[in-house]
PDB file of N, CA and C in Angstrom:
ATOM      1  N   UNK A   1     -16.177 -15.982 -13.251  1.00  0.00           N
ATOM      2  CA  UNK A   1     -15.317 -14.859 -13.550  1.00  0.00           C
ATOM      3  C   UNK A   1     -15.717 -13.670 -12.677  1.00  0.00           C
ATOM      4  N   UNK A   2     -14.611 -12.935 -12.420  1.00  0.00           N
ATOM      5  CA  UNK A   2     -14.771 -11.787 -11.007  1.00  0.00           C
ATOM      6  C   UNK A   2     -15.330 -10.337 -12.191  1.00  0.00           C
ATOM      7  N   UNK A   3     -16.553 -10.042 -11.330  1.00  0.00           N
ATOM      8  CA  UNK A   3     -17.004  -8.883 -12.176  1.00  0.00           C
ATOM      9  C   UNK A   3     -15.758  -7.701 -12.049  1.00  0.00           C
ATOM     10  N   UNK A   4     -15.802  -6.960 -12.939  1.00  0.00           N
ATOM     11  CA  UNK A   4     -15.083  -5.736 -13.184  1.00  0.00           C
ATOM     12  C   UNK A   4     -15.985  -4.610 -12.987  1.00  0.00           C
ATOM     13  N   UNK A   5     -15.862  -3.504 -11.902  1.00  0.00           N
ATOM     14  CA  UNK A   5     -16.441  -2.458 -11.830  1.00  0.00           C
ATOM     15  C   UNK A   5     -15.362  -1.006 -12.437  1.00  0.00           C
ATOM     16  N   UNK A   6     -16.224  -0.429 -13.415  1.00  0.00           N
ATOM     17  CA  UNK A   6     -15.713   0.652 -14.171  1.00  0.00           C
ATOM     18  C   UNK A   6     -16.436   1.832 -13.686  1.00  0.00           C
ATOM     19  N   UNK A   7     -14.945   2.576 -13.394  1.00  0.00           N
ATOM     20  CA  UNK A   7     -15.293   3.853 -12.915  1.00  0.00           C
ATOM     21  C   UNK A   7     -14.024   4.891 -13.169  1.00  0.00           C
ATOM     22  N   UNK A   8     -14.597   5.970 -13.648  1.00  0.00           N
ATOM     23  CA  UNK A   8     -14.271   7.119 -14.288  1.00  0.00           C
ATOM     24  C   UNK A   8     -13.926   8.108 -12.929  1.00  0.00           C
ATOM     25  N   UNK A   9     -12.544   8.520 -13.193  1.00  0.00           N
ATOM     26  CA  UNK A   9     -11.576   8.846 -12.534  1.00  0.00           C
ATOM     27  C   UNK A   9     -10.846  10.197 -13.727  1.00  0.00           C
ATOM     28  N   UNK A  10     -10.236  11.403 -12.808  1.00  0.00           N
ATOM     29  CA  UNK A  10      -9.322  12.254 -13.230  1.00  0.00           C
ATOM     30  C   UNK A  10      -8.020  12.265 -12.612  1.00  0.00           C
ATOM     31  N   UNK A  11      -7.236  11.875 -13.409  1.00  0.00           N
ATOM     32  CA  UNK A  11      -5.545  11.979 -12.838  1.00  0.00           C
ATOM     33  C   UNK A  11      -4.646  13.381 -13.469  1.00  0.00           C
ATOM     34  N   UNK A  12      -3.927  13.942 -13.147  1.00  0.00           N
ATOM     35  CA  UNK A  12      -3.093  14.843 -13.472  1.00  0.00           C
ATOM     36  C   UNK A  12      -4.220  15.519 -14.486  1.00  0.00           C
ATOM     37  N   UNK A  13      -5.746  15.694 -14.701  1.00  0.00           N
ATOM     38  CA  UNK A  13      -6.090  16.593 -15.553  1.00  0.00           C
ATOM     39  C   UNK A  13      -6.688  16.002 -16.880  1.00  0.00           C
ATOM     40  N   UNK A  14      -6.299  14.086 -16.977  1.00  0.00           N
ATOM     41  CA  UNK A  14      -6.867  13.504 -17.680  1.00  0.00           C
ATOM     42  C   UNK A  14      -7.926  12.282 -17.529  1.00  0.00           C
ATOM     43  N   UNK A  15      -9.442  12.638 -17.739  1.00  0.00           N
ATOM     44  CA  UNK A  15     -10.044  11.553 -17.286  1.00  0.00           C
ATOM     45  C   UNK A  15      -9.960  10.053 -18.240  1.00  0.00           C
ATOM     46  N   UNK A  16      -9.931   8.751 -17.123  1.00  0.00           N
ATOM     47  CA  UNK A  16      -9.712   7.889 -17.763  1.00  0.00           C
ATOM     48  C   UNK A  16     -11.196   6.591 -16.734  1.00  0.00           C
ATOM     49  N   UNK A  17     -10.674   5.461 -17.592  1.00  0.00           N
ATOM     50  CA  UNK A  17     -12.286   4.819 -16.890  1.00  0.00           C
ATOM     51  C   UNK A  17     -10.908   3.649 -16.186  1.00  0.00           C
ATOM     52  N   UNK A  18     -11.340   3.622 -15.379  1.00  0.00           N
ATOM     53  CA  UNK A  18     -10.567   1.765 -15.141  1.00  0.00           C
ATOM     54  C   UNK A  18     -11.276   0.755 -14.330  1.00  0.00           C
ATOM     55  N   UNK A  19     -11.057  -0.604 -14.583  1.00  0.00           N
ATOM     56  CA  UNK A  19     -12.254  -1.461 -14.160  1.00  0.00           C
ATOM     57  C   UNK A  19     -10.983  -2.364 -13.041  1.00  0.00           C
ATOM     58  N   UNK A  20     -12.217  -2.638 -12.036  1.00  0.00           N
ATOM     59  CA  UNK A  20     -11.277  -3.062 -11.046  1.00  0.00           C
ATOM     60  C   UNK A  20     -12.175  -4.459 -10.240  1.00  0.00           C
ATOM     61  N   UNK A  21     -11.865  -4.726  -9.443  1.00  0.00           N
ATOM     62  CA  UNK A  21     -12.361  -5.920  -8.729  1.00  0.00           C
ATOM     63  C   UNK A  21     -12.843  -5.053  -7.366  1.00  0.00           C
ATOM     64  N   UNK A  22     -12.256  -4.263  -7.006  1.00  0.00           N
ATOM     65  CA  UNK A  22     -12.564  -3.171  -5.883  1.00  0.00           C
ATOM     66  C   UNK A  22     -13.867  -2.550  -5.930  1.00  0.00           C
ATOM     67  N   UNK A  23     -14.368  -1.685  -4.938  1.00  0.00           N
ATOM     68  CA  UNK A  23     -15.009  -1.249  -5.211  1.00  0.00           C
ATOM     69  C   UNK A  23     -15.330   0.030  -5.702  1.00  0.00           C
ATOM     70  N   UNK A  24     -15.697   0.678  -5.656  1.00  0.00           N
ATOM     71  CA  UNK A  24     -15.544   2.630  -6.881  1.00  0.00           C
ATOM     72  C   UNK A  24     -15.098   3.246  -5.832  1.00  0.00           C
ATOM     73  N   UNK A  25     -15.411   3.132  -4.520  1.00  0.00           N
ATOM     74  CA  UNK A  25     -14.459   4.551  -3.862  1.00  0.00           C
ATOM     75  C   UNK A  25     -13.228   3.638  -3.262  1.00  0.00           C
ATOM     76  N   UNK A  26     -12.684   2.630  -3.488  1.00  0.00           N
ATOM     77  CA  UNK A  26     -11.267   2.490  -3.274  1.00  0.00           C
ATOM     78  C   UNK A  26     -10.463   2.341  -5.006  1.00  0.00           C
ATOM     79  N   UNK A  27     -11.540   2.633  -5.885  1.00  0.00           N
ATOM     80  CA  UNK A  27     -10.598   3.204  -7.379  1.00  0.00           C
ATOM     81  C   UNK A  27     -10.575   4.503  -7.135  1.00  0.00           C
ATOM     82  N   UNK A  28     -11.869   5.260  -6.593  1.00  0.00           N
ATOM     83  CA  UNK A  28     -11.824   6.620  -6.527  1.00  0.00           C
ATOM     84  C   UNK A  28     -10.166   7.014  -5.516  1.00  0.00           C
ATOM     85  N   UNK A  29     -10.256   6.630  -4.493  1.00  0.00           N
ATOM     86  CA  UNK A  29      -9.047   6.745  -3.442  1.00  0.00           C
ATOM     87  C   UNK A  29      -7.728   6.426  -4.332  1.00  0.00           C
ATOM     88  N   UNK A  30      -7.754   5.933  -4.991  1.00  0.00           N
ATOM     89  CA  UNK A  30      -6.328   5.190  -5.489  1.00  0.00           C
ATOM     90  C   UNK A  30      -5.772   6.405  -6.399  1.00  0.00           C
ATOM     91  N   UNK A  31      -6.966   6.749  -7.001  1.00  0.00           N
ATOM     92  CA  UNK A  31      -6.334   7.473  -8.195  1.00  0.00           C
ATOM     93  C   UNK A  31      -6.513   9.341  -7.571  1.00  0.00           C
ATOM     94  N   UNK A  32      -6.931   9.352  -6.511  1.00  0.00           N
ATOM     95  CA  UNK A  32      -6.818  10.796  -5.422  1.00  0.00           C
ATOM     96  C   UNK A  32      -5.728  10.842  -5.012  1.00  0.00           C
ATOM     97  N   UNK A  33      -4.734   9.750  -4.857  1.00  0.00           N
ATOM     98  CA  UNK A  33      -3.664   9.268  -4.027  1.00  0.00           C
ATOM     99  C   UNK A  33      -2.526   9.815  -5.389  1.00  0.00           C
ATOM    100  N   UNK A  34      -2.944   9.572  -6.601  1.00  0.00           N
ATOM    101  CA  UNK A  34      -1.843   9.265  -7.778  1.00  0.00           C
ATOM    102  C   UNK A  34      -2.050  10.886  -7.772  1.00  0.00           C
ATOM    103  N   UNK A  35      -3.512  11.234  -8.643  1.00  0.00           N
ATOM    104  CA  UNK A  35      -3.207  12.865  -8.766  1.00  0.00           C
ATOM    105  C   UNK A  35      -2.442  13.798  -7.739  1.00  0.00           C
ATOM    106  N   UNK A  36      -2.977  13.206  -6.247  1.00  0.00           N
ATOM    107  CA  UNK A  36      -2.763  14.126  -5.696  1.00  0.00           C
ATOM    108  C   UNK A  36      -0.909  14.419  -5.401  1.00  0.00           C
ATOM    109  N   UNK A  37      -0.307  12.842  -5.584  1.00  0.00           N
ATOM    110  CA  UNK A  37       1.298  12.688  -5.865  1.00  0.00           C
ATOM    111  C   UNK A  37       1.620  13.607  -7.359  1.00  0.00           C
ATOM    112  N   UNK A  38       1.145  13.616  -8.294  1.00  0.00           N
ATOM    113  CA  UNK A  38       1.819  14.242  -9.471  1.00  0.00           C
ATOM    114  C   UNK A  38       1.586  15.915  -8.763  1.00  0.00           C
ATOM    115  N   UNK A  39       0.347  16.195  -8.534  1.00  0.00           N
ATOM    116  CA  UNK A  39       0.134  17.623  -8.162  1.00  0.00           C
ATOM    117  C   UNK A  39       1.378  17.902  -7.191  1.00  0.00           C
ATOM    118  N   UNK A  40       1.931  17.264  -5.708  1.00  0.00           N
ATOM    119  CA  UNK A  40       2.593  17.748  -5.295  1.00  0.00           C
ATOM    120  C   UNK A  40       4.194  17.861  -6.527  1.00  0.00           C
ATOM    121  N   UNK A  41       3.976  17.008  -6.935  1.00  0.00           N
ATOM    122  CA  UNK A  41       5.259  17.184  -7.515  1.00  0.00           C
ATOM    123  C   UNK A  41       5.474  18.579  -8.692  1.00  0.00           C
ATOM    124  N   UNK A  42       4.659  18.478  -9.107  1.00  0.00           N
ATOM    125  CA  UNK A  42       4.626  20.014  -9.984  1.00  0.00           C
ATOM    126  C   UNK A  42       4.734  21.123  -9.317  1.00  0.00           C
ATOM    127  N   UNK A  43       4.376  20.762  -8.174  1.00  0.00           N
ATOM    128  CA  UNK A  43       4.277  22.322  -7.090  1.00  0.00           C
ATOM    129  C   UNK A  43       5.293  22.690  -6.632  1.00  0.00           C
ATOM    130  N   UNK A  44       6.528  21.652  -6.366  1.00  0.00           N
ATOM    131  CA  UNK A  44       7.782  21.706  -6.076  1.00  0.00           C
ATOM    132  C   UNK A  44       8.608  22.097  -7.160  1.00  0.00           C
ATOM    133  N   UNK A  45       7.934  21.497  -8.198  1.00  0.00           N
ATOM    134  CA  UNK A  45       8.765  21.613  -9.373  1.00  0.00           C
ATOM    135  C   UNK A  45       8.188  22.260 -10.992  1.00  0.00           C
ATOM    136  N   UNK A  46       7.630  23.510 -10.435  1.00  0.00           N
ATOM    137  CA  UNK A  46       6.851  23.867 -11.783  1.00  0.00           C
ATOM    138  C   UNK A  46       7.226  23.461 -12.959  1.00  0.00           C
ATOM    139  N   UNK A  47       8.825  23.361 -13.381  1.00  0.00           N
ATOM    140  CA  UNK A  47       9.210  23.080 -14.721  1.00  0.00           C
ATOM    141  C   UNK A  47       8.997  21.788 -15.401  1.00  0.00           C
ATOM    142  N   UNK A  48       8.456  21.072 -14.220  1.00  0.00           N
ATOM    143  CA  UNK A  48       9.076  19.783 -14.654  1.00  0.00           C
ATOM    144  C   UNK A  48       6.989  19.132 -15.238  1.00  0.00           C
ATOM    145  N   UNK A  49       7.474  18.671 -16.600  1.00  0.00           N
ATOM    146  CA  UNK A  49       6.300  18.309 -17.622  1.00  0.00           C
ATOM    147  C   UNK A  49       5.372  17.141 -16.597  1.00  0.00           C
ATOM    148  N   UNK A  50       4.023  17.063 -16.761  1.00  0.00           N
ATOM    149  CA  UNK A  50       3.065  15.676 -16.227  1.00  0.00           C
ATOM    150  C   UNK A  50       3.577  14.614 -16.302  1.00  0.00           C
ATOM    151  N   UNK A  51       4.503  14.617 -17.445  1.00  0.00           N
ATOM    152  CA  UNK A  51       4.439  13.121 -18.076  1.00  0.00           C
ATOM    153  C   UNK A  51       5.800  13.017 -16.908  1.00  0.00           C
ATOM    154  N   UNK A  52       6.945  13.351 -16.620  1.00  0.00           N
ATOM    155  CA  UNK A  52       8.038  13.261 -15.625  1.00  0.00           C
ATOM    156  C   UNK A  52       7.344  12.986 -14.481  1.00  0.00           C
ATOM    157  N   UNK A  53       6.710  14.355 -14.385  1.00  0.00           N
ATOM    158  CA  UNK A  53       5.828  14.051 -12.483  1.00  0.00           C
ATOM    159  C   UNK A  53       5.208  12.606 -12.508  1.00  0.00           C
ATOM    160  N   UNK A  54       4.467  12.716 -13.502  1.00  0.00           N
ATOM    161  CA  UNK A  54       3.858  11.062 -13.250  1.00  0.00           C
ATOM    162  C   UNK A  54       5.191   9.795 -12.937  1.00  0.00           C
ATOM    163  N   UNK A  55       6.009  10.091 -13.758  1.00  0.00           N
ATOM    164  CA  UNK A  55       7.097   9.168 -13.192  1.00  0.00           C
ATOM    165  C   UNK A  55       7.107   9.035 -11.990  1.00  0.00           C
ATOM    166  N   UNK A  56       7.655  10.839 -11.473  1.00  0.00           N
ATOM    167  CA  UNK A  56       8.567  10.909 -10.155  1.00  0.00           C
ATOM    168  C   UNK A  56       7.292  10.681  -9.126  1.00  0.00           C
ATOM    169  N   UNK A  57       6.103  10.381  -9.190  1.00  0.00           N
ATOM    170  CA  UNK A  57       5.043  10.383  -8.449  1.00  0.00           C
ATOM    171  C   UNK A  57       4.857   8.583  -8.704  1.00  0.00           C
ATOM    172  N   UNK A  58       5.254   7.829  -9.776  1.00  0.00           N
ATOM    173  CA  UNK A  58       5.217   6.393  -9.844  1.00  0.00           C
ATOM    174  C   UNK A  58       6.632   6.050  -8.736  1.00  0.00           C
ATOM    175  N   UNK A  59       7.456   6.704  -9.123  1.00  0.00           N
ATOM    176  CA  UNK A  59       8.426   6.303  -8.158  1.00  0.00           C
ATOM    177  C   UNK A  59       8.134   6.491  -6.788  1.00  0.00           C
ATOM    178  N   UNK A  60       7.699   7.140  -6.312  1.00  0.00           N
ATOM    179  CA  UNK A  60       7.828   7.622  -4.501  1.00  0.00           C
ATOM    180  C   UNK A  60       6.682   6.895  -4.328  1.00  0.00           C
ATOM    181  N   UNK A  61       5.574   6.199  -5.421  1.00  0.00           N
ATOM    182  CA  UNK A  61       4.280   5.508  -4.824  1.00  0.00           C
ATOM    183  C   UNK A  61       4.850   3.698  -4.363  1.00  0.00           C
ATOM    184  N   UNK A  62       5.872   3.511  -5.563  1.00  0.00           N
ATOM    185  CA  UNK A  62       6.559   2.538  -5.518  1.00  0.00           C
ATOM    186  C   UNK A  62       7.473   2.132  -4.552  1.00  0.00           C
ATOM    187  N   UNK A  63       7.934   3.527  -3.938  1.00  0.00           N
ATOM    188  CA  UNK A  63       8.631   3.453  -2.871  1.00  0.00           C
ATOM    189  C   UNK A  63       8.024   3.101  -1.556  1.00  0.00           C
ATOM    190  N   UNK A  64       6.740   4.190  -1.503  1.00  0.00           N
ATOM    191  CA  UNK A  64       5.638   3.960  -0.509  1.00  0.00           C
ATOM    192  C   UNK A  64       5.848   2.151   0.068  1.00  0.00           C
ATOM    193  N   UNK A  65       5.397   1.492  -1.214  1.00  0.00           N
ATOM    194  CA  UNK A  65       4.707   0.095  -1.485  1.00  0.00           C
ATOM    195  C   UNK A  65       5.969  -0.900  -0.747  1.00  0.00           C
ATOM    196  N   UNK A  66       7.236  -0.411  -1.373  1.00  0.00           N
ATOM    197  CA  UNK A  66       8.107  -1.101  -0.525  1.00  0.00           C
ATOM    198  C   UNK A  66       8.086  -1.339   0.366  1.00  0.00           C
ATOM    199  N   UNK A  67       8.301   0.065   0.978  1.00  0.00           N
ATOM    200  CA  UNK A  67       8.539   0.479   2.508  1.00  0.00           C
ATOM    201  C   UNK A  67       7.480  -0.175   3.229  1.00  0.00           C
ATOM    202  N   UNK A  68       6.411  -0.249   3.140  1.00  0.00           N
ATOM    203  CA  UNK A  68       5.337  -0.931   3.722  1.00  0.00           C
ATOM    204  C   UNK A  68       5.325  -2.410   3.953  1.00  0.00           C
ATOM    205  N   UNK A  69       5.853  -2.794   2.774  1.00  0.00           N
ATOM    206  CA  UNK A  69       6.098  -4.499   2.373  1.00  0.00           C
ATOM    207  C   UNK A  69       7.401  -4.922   3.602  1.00  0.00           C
ATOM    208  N   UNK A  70       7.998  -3.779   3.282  1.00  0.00           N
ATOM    209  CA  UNK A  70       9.118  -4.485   4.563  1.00  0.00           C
ATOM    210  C   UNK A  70       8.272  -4.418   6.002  1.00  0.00           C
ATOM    211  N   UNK A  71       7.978  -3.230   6.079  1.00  0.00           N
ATOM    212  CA  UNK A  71       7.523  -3.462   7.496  1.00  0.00           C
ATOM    213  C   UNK A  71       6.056  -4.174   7.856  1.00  0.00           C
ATOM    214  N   UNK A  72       5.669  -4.619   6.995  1.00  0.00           N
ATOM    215  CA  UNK A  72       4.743  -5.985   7.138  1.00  0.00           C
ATOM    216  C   UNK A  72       5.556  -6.882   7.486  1.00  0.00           C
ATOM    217  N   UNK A  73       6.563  -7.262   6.470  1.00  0.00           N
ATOM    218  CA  UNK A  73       7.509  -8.796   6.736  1.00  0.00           C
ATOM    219  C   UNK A  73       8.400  -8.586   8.095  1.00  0.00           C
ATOM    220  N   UNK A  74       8.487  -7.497   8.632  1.00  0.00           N
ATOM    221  CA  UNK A  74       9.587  -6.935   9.537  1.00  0.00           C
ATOM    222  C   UNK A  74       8.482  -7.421  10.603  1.00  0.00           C
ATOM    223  N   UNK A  75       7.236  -6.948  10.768  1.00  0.00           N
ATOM    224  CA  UNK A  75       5.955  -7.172  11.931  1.00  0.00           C
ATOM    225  C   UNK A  75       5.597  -8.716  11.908  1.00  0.00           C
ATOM    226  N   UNK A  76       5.562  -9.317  10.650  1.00  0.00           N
ATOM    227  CA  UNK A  76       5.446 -10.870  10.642  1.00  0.00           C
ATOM    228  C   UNK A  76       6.629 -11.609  11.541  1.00  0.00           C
ATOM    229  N   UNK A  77       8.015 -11.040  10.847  1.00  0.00           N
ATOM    230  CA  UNK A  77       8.890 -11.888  11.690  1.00  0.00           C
ATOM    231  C   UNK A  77       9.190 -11.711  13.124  1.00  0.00           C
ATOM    232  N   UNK A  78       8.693 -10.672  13.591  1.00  0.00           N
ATOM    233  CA  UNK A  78       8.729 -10.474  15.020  1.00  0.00           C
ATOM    234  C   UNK A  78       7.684 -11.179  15.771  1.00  0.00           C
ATOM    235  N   UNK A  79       6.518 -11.414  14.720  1.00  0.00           N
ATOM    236  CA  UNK A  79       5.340 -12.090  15.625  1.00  0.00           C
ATOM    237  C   UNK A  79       5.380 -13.424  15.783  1.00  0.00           C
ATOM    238  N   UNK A  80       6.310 -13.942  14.344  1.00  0.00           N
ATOM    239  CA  UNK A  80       6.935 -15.559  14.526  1.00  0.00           C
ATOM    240  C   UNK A  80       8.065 -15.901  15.305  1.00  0.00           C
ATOM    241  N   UNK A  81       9.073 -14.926  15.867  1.00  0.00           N
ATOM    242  CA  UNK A  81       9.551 -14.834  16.985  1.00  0.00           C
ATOM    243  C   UNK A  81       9.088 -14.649  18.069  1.00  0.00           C
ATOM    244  N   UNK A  82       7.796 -14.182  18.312  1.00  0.00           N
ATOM    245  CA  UNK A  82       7.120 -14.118  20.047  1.00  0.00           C
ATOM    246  C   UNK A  82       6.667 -15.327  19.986  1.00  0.00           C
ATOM    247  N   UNK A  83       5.882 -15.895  18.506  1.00  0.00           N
ATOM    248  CA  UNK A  83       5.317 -16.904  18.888  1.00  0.00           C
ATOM    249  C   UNK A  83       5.848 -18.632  19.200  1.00  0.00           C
ATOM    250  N   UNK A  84       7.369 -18.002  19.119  1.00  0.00           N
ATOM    251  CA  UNK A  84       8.079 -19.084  18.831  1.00  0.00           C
ATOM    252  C   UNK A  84       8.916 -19.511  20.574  1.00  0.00           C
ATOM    253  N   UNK A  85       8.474 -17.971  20.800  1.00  0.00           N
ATOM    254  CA  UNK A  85       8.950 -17.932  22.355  1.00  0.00           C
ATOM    255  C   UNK A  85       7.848 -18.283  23.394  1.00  0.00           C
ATOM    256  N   UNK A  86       6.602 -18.475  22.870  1.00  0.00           N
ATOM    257  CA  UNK A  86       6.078 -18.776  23.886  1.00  0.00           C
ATOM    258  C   UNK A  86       5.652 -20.090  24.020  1.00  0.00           C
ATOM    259  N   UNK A  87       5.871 -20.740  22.409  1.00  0.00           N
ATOM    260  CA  UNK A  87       5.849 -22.498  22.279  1.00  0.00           C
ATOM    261  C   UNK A  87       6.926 -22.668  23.150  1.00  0.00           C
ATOM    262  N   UNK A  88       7.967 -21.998  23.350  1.00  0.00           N
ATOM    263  CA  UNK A  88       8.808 -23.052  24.623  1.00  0.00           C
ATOM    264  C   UNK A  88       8.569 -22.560  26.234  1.00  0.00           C
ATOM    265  N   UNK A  89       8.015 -21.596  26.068  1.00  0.00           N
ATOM    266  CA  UNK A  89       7.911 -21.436  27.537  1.00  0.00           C
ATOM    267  C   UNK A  89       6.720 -22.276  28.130  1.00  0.00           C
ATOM    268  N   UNK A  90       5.648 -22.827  27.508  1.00  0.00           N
ATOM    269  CA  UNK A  90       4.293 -22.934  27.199  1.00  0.00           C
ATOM    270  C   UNK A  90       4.972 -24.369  27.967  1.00  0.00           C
ATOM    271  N   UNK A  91       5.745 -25.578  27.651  1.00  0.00           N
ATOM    272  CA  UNK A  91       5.913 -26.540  28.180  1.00  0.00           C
ATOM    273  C   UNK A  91       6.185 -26.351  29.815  1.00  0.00           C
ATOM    274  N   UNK A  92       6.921 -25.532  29.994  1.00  0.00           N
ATOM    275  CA  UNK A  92       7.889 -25.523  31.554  1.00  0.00           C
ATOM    276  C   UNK A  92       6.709 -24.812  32.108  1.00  0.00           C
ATOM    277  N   UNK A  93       5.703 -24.105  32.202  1.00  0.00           N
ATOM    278  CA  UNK A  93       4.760 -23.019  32.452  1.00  0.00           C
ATOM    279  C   UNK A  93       3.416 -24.246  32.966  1.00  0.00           C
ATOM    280  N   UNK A  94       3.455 -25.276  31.987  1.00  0.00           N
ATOM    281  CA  UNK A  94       2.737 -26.283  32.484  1.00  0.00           C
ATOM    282  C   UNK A  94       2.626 -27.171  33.091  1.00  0.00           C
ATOM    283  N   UNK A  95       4.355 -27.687  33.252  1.00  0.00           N
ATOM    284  CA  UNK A  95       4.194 -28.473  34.223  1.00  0.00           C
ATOM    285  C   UNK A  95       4.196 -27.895  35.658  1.00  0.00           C
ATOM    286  N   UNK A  96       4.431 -26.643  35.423  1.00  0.00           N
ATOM    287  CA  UNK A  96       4.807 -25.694  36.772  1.00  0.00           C
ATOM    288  C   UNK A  96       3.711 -25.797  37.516  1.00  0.00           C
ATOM    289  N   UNK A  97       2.641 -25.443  36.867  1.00  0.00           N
ATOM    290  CA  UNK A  97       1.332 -25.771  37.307  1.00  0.00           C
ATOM    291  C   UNK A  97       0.116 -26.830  37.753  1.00  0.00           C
ATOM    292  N   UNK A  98       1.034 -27.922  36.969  1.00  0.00           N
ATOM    293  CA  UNK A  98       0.574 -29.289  37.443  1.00  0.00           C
ATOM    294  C   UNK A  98      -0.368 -30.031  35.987  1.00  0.00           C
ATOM    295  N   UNK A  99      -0.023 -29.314  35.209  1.00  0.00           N
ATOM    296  CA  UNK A  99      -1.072 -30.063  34.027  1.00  0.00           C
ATOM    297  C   UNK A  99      -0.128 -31.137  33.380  1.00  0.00           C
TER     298      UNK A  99
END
């Protein structure tokens, strides 16, 4: 079984512990990343309560996550297209050469 490392973290103003497989400064980073999304959002939007920002700060993190996911799969399929171009050139390239 994968140890769980617990580490105590402040988000929007409330400390909480969470146990992770990671290590403490990529929980520490994660949850710098969350506060520091709710904080901007209050700053834009004084009226609007933690508990919303935390939404609208789950949403744009969620969005983040997308956006990234595509352009991973977007960088994969381009690299299985070069690599797909050079399995055919790779034949004619060799006999060109005499192998």
């Amino acid at each position: 079984m994968t140890e769980l490392n617990p580490v105590k973290v402040t988000v929007a103003g409330e400390e909480v512990t969470i146990r992770s497989e990671q290590p403490a400064e990529h929980s520490l980073s994660v949850a710098r990343h969350v506060d520091e999304s709710i904080r901007r959002i209050q700053e834009q939007s004084p009226l609007v309560d933690v508990g919303k920002a935390a939404i609208l700060a789950a949403l744009q993190i969620a969005d983040e996550l997308f956006r990234a996911r595509s352009d991973a799969d977007q960088g994969t399929e381009k690299l299985e297209q070069t690599m797909e171009e050079i399995r055919r050139m790779l034949p004619p390239a060799k006999r060109a050469i005499g192998r």
